[in-house]
C-alpha atoms as a PDB file:
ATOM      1  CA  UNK A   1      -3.440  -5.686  25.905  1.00  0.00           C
ATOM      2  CA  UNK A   2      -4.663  -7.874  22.994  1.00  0.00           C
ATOM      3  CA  UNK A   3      -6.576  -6.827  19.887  1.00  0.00           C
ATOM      4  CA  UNK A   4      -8.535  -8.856  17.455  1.00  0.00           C
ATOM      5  CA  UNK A   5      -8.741  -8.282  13.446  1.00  0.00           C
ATOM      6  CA  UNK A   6     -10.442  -9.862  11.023  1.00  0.00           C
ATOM      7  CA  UNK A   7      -9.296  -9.700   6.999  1.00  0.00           C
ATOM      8  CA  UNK A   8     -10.531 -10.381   3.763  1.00  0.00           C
ATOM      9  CA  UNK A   9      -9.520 -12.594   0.834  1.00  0.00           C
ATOM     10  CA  UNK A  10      -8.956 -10.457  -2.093  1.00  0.00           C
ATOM     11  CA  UNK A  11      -8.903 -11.050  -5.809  1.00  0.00           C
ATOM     12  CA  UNK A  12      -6.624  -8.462  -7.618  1.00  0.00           C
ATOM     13  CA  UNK A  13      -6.526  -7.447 -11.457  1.00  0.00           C
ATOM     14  CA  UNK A  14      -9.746  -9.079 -12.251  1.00  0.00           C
ATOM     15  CA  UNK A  15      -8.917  -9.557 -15.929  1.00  0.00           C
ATOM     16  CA  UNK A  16      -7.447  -5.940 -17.385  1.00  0.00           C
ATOM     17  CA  UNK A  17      -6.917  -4.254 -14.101  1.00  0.00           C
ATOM     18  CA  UNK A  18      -3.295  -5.091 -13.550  1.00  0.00           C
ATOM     19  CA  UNK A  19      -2.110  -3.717 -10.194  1.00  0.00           C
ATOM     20  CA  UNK A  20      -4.770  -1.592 -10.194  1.00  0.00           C
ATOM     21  CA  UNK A  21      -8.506  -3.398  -9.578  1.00  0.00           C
ATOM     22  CA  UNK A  22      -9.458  -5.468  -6.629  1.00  0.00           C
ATOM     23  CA  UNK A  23     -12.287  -7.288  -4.682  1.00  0.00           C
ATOM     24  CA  UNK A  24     -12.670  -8.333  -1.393  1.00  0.00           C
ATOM     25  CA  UNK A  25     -14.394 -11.472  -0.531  1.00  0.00           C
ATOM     26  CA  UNK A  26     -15.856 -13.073   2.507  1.00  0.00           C
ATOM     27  CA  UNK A  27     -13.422 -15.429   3.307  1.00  0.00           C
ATOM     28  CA  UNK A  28     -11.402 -14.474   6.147  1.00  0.00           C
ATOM     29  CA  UNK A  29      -8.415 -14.637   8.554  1.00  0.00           C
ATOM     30  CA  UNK A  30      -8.735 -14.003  12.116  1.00  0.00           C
ATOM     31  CA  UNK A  31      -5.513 -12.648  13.812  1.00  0.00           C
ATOM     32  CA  UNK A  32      -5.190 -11.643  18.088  1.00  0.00           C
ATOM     33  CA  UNK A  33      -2.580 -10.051  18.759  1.00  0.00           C
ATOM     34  CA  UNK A  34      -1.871  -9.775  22.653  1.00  0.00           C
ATOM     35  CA  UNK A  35       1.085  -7.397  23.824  1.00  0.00           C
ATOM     36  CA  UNK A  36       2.198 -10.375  27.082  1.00  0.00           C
ATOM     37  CA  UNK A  37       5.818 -12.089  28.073  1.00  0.00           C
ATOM     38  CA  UNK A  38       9.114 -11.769  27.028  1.00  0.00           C
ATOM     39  CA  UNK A  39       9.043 -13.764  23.978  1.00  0.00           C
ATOM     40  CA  UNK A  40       7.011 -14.086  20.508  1.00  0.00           C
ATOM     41  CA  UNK A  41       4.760 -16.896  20.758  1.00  0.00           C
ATOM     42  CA  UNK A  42       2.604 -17.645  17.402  1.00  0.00           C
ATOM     43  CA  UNK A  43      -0.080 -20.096  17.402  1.00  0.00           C
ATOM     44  CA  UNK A  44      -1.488 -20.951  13.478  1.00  0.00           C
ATOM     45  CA  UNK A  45      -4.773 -23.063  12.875  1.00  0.00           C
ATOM     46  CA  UNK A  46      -5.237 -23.960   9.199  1.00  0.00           C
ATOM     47  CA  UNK A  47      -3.498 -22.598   6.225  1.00  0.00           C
ATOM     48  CA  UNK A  48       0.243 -22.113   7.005  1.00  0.00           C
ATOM     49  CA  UNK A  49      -0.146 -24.440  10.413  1.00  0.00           C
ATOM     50  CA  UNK A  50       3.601 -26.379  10.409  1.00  0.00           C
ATOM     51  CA  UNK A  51       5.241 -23.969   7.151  1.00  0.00           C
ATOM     52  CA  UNK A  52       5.611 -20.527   8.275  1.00  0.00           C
ATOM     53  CA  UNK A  53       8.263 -18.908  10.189  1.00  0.00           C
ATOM     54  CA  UNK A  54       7.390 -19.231  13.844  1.00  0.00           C
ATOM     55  CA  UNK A  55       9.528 -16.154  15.013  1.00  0.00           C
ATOM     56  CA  UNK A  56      10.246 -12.676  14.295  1.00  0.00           C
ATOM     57  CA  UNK A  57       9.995 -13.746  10.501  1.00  0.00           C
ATOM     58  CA  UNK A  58       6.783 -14.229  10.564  1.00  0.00           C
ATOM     59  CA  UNK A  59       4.542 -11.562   8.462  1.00  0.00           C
ATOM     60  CA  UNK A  60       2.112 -10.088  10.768  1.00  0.00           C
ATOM     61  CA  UNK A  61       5.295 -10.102  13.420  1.00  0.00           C
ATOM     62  CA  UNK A  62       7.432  -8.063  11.068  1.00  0.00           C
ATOM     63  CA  UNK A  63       4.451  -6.004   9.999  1.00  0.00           C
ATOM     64  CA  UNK A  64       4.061  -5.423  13.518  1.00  0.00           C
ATOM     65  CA  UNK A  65       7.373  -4.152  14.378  1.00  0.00           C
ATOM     66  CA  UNK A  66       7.553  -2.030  11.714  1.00  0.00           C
ATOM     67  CA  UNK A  67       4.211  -0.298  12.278  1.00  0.00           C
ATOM     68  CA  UNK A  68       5.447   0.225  15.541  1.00  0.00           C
ATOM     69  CA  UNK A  69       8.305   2.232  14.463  1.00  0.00           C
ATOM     70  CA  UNK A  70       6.689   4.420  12.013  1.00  0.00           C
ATOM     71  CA  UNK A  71       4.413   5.046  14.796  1.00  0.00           C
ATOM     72  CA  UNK A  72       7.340   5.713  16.982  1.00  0.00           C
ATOM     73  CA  UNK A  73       6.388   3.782  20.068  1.00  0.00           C
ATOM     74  CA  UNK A  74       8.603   1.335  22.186  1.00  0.00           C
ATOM     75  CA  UNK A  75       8.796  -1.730  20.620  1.00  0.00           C
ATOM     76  CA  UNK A  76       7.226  -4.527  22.867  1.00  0.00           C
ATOM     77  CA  UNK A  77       9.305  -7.315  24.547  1.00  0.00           C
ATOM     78  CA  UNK A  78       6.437 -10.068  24.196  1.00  0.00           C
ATOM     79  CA  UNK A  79       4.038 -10.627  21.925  1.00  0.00           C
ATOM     80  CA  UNK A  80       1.459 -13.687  21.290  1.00  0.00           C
ATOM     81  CA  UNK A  81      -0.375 -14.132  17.946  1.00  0.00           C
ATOM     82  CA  UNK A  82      -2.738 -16.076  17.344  1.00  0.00           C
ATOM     83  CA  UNK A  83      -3.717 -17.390  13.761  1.00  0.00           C
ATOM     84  CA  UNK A  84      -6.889 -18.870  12.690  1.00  0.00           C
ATOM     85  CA  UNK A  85      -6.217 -18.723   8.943  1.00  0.00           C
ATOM     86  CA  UNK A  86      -9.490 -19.850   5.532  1.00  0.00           C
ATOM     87  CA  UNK A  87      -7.516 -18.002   3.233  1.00  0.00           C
ATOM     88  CA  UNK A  88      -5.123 -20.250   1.248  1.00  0.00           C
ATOM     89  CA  UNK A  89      -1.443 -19.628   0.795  1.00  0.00           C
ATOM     90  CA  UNK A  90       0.095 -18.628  -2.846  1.00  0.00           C
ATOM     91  CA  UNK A  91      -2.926 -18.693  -4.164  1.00  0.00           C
ATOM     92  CA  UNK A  92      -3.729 -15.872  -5.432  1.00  0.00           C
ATOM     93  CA  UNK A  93      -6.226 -14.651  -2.960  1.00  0.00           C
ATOM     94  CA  UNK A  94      -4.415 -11.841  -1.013  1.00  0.00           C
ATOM     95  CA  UNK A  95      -2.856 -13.985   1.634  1.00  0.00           C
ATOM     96  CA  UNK A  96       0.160 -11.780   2.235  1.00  0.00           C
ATOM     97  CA  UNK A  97      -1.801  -8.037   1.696  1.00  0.00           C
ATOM     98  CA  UNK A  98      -4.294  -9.619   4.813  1.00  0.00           C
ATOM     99  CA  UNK A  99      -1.168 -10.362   7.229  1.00  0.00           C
ATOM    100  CA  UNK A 100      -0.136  -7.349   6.400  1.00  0.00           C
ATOM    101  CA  UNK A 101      -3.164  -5.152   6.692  1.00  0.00           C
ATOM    102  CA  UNK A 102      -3.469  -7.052  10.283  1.00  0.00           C
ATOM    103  CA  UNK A 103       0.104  -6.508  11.350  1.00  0.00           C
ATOM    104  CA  UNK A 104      -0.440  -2.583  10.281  1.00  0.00           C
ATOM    105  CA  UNK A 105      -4.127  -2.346  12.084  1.00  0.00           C
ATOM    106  CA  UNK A 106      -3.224  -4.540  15.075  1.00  0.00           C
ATOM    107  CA  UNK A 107      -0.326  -2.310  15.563  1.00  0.00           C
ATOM    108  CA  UNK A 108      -2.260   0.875  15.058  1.00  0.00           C
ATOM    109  CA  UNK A 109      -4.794  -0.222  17.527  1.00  0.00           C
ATOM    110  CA  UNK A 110      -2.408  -1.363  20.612  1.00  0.00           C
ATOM    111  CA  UNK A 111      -0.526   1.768  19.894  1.00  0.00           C
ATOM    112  CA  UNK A 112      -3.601   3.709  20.614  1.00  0.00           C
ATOM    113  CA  UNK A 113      -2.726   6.180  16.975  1.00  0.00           C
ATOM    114  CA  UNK A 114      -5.854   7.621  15.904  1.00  0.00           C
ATOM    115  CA  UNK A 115      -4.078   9.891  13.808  1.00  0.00           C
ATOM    116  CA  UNK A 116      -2.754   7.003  11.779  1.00  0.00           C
ATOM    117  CA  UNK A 117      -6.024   6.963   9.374  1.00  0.00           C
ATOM    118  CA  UNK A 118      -6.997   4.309   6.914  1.00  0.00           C
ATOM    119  CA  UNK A 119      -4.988   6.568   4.627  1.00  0.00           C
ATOM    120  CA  UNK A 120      -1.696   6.074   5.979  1.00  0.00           C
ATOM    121  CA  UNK A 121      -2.381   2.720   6.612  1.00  0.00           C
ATOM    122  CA  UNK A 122      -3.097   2.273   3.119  1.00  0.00           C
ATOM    123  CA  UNK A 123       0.171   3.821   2.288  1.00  0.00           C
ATOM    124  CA  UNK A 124       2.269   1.823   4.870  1.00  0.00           C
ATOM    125  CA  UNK A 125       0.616  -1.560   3.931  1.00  0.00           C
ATOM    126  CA  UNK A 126       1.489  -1.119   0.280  1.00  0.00           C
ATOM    127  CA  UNK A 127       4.625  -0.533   0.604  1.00  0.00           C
ATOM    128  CA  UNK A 128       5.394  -3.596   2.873  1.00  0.00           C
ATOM    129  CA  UNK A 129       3.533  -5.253  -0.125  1.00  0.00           C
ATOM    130  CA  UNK A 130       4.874  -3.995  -3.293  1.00  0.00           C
ATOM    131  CA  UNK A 131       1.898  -2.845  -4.684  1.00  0.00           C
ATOM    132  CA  UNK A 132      -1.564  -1.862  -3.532  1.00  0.00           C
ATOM    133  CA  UNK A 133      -4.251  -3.622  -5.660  1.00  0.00           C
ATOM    134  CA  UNK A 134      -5.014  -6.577  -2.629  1.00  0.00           C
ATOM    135  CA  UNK A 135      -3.791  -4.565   0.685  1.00  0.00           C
ATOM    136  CA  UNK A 136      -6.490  -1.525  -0.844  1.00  0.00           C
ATOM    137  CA  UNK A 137      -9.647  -4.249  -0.662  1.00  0.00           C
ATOM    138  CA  UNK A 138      -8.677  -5.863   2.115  1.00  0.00           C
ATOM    139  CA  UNK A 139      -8.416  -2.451   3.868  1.00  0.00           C
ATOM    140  CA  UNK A 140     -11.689  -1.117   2.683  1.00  0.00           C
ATOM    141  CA  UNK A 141     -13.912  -3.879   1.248  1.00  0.00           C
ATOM    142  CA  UNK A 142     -15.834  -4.117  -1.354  1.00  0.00           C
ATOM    143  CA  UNK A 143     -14.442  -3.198  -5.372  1.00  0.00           C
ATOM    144  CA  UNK A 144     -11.576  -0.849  -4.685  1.00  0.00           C
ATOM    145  CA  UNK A 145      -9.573   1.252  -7.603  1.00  0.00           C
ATOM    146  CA  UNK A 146      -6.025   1.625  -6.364  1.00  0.00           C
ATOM    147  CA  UNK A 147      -3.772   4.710  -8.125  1.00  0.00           C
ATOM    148  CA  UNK A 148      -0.608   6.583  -7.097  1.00  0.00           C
ATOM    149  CA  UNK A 149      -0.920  10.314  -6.559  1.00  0.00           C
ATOM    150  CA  UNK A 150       2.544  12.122  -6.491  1.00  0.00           C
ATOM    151  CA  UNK A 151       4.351   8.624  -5.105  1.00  0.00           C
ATOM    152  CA  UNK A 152       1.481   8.037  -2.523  1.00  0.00           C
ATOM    153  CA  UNK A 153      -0.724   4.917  -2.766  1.00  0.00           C
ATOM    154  CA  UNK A 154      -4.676   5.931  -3.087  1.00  0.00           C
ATOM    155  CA  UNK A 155      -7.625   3.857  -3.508  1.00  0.00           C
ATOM    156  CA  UNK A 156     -11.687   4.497  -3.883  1.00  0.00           C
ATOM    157  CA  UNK A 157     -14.381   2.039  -3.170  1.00  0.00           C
ATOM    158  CA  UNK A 158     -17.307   1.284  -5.385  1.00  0.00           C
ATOM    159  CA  UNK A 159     -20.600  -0.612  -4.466  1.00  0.00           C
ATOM    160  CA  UNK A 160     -21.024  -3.700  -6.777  1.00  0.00           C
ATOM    161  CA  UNK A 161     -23.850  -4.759  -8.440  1.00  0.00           C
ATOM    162  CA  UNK A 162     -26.082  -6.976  -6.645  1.00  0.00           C
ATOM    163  CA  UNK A 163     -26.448  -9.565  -9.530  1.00  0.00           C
ATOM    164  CA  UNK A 164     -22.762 -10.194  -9.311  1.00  0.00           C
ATOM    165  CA  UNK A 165     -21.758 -13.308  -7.625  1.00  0.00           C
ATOM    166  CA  UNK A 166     -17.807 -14.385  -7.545  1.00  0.00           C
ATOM    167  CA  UNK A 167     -16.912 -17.837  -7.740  1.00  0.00           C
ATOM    168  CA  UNK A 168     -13.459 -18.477  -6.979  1.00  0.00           C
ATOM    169  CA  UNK A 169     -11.981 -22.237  -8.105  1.00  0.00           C
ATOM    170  CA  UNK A 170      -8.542 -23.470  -5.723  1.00  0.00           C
ATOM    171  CA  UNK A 171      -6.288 -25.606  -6.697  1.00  0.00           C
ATOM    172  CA  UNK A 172      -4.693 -28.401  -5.492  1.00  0.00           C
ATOM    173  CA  UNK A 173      -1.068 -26.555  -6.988  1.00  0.00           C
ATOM    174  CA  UNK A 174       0.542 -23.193  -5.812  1.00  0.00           C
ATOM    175  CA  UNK A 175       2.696 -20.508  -7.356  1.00  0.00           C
ATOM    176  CA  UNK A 176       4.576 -17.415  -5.883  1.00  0.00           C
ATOM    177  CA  UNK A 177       3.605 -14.247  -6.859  1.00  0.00           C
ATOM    178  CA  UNK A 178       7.514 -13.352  -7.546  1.00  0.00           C
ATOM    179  CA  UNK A 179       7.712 -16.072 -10.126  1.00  0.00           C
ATOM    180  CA  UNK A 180       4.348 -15.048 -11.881  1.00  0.00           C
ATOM    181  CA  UNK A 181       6.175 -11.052 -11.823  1.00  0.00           C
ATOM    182  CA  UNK A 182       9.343 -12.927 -13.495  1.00  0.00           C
ATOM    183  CA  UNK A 183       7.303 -13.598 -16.634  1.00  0.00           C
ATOM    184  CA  UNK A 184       5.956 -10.455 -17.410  1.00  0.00           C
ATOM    185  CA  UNK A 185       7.674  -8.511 -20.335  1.00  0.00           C
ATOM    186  CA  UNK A 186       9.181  -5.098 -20.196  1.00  0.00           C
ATOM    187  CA  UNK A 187       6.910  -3.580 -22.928  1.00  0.00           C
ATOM    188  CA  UNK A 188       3.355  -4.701 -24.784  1.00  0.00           C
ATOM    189  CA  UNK A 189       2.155  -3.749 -28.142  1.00  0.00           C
ATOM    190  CA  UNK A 190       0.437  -0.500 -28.183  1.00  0.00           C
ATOM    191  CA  UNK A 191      -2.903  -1.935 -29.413  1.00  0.00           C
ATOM    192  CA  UNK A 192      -2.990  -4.665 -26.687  1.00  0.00           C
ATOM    193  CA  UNK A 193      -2.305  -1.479 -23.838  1.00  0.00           C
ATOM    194  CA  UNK A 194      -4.850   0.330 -25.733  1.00  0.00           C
ATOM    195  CA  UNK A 195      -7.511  -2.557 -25.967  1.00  0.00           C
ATOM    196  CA  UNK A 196      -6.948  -3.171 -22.206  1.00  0.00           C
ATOM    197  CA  UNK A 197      -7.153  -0.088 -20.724  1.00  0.00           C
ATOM    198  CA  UNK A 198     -10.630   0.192 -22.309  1.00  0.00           C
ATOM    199  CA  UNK A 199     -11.548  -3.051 -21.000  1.00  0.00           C
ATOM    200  CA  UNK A 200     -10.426  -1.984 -17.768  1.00  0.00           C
ATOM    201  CA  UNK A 201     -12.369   0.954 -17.690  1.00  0.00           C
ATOM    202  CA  UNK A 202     -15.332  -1.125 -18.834  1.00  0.00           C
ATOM    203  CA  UNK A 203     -14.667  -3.383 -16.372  1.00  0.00           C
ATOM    204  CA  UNK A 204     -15.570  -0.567 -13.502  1.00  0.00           C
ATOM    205  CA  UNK A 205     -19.020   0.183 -15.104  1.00  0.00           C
ATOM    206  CA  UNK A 206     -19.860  -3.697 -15.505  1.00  0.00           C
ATOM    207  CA  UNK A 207     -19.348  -4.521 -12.201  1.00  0.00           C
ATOM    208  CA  UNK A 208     -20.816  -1.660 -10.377  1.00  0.00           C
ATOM    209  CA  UNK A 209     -24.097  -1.179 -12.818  1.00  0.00           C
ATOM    210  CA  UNK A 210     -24.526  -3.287 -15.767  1.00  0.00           C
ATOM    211  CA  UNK A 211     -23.273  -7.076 -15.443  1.00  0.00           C
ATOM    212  CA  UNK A 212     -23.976  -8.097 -18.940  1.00  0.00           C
ATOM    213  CA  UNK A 213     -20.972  -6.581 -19.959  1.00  0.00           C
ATOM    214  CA  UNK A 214     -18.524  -8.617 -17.619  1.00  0.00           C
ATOM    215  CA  UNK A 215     -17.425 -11.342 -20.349  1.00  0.00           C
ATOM    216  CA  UNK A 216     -16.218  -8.082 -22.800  1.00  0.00           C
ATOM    217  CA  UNK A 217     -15.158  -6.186 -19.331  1.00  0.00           C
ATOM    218  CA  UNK A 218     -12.466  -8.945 -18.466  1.00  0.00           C
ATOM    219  CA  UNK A 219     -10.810  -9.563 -20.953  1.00  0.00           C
ATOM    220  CA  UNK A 220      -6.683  -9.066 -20.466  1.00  0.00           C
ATOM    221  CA  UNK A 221      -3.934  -8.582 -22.765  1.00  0.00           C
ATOM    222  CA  UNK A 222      -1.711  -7.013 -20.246  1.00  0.00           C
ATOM    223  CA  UNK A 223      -0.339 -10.244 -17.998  1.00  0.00           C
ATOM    224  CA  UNK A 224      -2.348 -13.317 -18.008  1.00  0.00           C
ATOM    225  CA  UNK A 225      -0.995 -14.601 -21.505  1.00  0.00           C
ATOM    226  CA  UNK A 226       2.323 -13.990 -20.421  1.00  0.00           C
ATOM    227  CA  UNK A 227       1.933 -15.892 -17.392  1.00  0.00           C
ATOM    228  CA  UNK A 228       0.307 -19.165 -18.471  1.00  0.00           C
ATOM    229  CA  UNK A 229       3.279 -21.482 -19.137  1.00  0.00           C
ATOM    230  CA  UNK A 230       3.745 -21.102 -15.019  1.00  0.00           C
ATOM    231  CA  UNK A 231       0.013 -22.500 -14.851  1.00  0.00           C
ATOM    232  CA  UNK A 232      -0.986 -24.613 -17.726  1.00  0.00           C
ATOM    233  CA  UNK A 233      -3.892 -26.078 -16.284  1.00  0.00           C
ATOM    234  CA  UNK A 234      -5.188 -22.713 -14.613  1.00  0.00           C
ATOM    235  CA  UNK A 235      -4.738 -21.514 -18.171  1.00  0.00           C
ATOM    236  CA  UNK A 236      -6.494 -23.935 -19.579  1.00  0.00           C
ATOM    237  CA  UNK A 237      -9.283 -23.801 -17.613  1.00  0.00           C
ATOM    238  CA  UNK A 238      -9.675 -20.138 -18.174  1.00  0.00           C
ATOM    239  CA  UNK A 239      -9.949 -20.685 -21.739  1.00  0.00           C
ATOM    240  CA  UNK A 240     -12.747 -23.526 -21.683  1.00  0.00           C
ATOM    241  CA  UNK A 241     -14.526 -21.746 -18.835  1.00  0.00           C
ATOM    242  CA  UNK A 242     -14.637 -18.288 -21.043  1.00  0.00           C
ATOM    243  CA  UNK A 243     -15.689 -20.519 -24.251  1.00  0.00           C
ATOM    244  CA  UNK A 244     -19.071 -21.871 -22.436  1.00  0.00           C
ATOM    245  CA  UNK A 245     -19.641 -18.021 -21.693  1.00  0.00           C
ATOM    246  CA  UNK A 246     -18.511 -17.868 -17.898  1.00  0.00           C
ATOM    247  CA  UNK A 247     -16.297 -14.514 -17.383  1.00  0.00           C
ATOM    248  CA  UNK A 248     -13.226 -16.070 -16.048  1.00  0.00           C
ATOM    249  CA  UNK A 249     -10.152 -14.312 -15.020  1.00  0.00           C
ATOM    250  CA  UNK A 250      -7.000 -15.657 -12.995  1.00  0.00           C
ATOM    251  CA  UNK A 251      -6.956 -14.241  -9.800  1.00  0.00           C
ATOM    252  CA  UNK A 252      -4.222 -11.952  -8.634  1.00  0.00           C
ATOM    253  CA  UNK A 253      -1.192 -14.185  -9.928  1.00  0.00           C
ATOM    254  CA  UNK A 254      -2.847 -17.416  -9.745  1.00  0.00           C
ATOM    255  CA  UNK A 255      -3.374 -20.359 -10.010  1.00  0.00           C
ATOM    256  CA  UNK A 256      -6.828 -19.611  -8.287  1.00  0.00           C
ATOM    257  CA  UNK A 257      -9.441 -18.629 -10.879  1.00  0.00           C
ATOM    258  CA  UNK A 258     -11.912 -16.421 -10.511  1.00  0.00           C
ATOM    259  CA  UNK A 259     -15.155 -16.292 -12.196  1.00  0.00           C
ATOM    260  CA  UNK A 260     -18.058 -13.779 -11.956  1.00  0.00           C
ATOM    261  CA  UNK A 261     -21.575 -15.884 -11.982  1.00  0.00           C
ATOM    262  CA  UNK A 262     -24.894 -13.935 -13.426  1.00  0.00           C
ATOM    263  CA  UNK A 263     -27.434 -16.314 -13.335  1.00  0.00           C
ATOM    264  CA  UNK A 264     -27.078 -18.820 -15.376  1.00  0.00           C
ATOM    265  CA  UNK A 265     -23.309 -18.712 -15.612  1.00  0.00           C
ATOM    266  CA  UNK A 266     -23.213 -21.030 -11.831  1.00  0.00           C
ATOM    267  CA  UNK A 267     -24.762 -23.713 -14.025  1.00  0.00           C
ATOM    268  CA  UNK A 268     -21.927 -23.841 -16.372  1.00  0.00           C
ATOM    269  CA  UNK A 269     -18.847 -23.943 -14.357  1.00  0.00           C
ATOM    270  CA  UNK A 270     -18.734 -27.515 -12.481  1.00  0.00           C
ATOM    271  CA  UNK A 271     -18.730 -29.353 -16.056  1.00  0.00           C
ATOM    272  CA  UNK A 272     -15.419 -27.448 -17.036  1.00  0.00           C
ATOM    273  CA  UNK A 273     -14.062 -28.267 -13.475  1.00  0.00           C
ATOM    274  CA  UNK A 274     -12.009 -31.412 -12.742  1.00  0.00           C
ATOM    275  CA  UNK A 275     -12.004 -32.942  -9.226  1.00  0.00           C
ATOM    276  CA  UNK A 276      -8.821 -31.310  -8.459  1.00  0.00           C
ATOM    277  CA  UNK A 277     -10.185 -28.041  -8.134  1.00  0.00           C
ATOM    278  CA  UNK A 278     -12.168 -26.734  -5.265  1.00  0.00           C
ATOM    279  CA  UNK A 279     -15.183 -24.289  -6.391  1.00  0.00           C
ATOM    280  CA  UNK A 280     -16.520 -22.127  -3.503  1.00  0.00           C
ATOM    281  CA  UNK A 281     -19.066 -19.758  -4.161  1.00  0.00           C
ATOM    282  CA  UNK A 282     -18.155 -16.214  -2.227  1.00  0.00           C
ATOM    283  CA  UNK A 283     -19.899 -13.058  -1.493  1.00  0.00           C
ATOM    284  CA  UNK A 284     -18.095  -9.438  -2.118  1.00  0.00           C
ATOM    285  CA  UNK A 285     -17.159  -8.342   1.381  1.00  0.00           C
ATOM    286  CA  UNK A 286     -18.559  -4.900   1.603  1.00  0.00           C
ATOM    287  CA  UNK A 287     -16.431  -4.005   5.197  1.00  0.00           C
ATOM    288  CA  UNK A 288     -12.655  -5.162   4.779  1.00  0.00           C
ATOM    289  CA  UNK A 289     -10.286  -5.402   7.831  1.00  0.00           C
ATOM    290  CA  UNK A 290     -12.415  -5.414  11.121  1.00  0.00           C
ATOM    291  CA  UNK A 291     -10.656  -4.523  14.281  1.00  0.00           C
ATOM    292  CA  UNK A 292     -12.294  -5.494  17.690  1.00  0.00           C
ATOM    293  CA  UNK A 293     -10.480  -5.518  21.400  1.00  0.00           C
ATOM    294  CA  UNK A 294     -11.853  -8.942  22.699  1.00  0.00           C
ATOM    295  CA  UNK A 295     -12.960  -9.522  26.262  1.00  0.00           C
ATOM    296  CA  UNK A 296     -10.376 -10.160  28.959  1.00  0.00           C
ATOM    297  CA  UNK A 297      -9.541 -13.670  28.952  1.00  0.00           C
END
């Protein structure tokens, strides 16, 4: 038996919406997963070909497992993955919440679990995660808002407005999301919580009805100041790319930036860009995780 999935990128926080706001972009991984032999074999092409663990370590190979038992089924002897991986590593653009929204919907689908919804996926994916702001996107597509509801991950989908267009700029540098986490203090100033939870919230109407309002609607005071001496130059660029009027945010815990284009706001990001940054233009994924059983081979 083998099953296919395919998984979005995902940009989490976008500005104010710490651990709470994400987007799923159309950039994707591609992951088989074929239940065969007595061994795990794992086969990567591009990002993480040669670097990750080629074993039972792996992500999607751990996710795997344990989806298995919380769906209490045997645990298979063999299994083959196969990688075929766009979205970078530690960079910010979901690359652990898609292995692990594969592992859990790979697993669900060999298992044969109906009963397992998107719901409990949700809920099993985050916690393998840490938090649910990328693994809620990649899930679902589209703008998510993730909460918790009496200690169980939830999330809700909203269309976004067709004049947005996300931009996201790579760098050449990458930085764990742990060491981003280590810089963040234990408490804020009241008036910075207070100014970015109604940013937040404005954040939510700008992107779903009235884009005008993105460069107010992303502005953070909650984690990106704190986390700039880890990435200077993503920092940096930030700055000069909100000063020419582009809405720029870091995504998820950087480095990658991303920025929200209206218009004339494409026109204005290459000058701030240096040649050690890659800018690629992306479309909001309105679908998320994709699950297909391929033909026999």
């Amino acid at each position: 038996m083998s099953v296919l999935v395919r998984v979005p990128a995902t940009s989490a926080n976008l500005g104010p919406g710490f651990d709470s706001l994400g987007l799923a972009l159309d950039l994707h991984d591609e992951v088989e997963v074929e239940l065969a032999g007595d061994d795990v074999e794992i086969e990567i092409d591009g990002h993480g070909a040669g670097e990750v663990d080629p074993g039972e370590g792996h992500l999607i190979i751990s996710t795997l497992r344990e989806t298995f038992d919380t769906l209490g089924v045997d645990q298979p002897k063999g299994i083959r993955l196969r990688c075929r991986n766009r979205i970078p590593h530690a960079r910010g653009l979901g690359s652990s919440s898609a292995a692990i929204v594969a592992g859990v919907l790979a697993a669900r689908a060999l298992a044969d679990a109906p009963g397992f919804d998107d719901a409990r996926a949700l809920e099993l994916a985050a916690r393998l995660e840490g938090h649910p702001d990328n693994v809620a996107p990649c899930l679902y597509g589209g703008f998510t808002i993730a909460y918790t509801a009496q200690g169980t991950p939830k999330a809700v989908t909203l269309p976004v407005h067709e004049d947005v267009r996300p931009v996201v700029l790579i760098p050449d540098f990458r930085l764990s999301t742990e060491a981003a986490r280590g810089l963040l203090p234990a408490t804020v100033p009241h008036a910075e919580a207070a100014a970015n939870a109604a940013n937040a919230a404005l954040l939510v109407h700008a992107l779903t009805r009235r884009p005008d309002l993105l460069m107010t609607a992303t502005e953070d005071y909650l984690h990106q100041k704190y986390r700039a001496p880890a990435m200077p130059r993503a920092a940096d660029l930030v700055e000069r790319l909100r000063s020419a009027g582009v809405p720029a945010v870091v995504s998820g815990a950087g480095p990658t930036i991303l920025a929200f284009s209206t218009g004339s706001a494409q026109d204005l990001i290459a000058p701030e860009v240096g040649s050690d940054w890659h800018i690629q233009p992306l479309n909001v994924d309105p679908v998320g995780a994709f699950v297909q059983f391929p033909e026999t081979r």
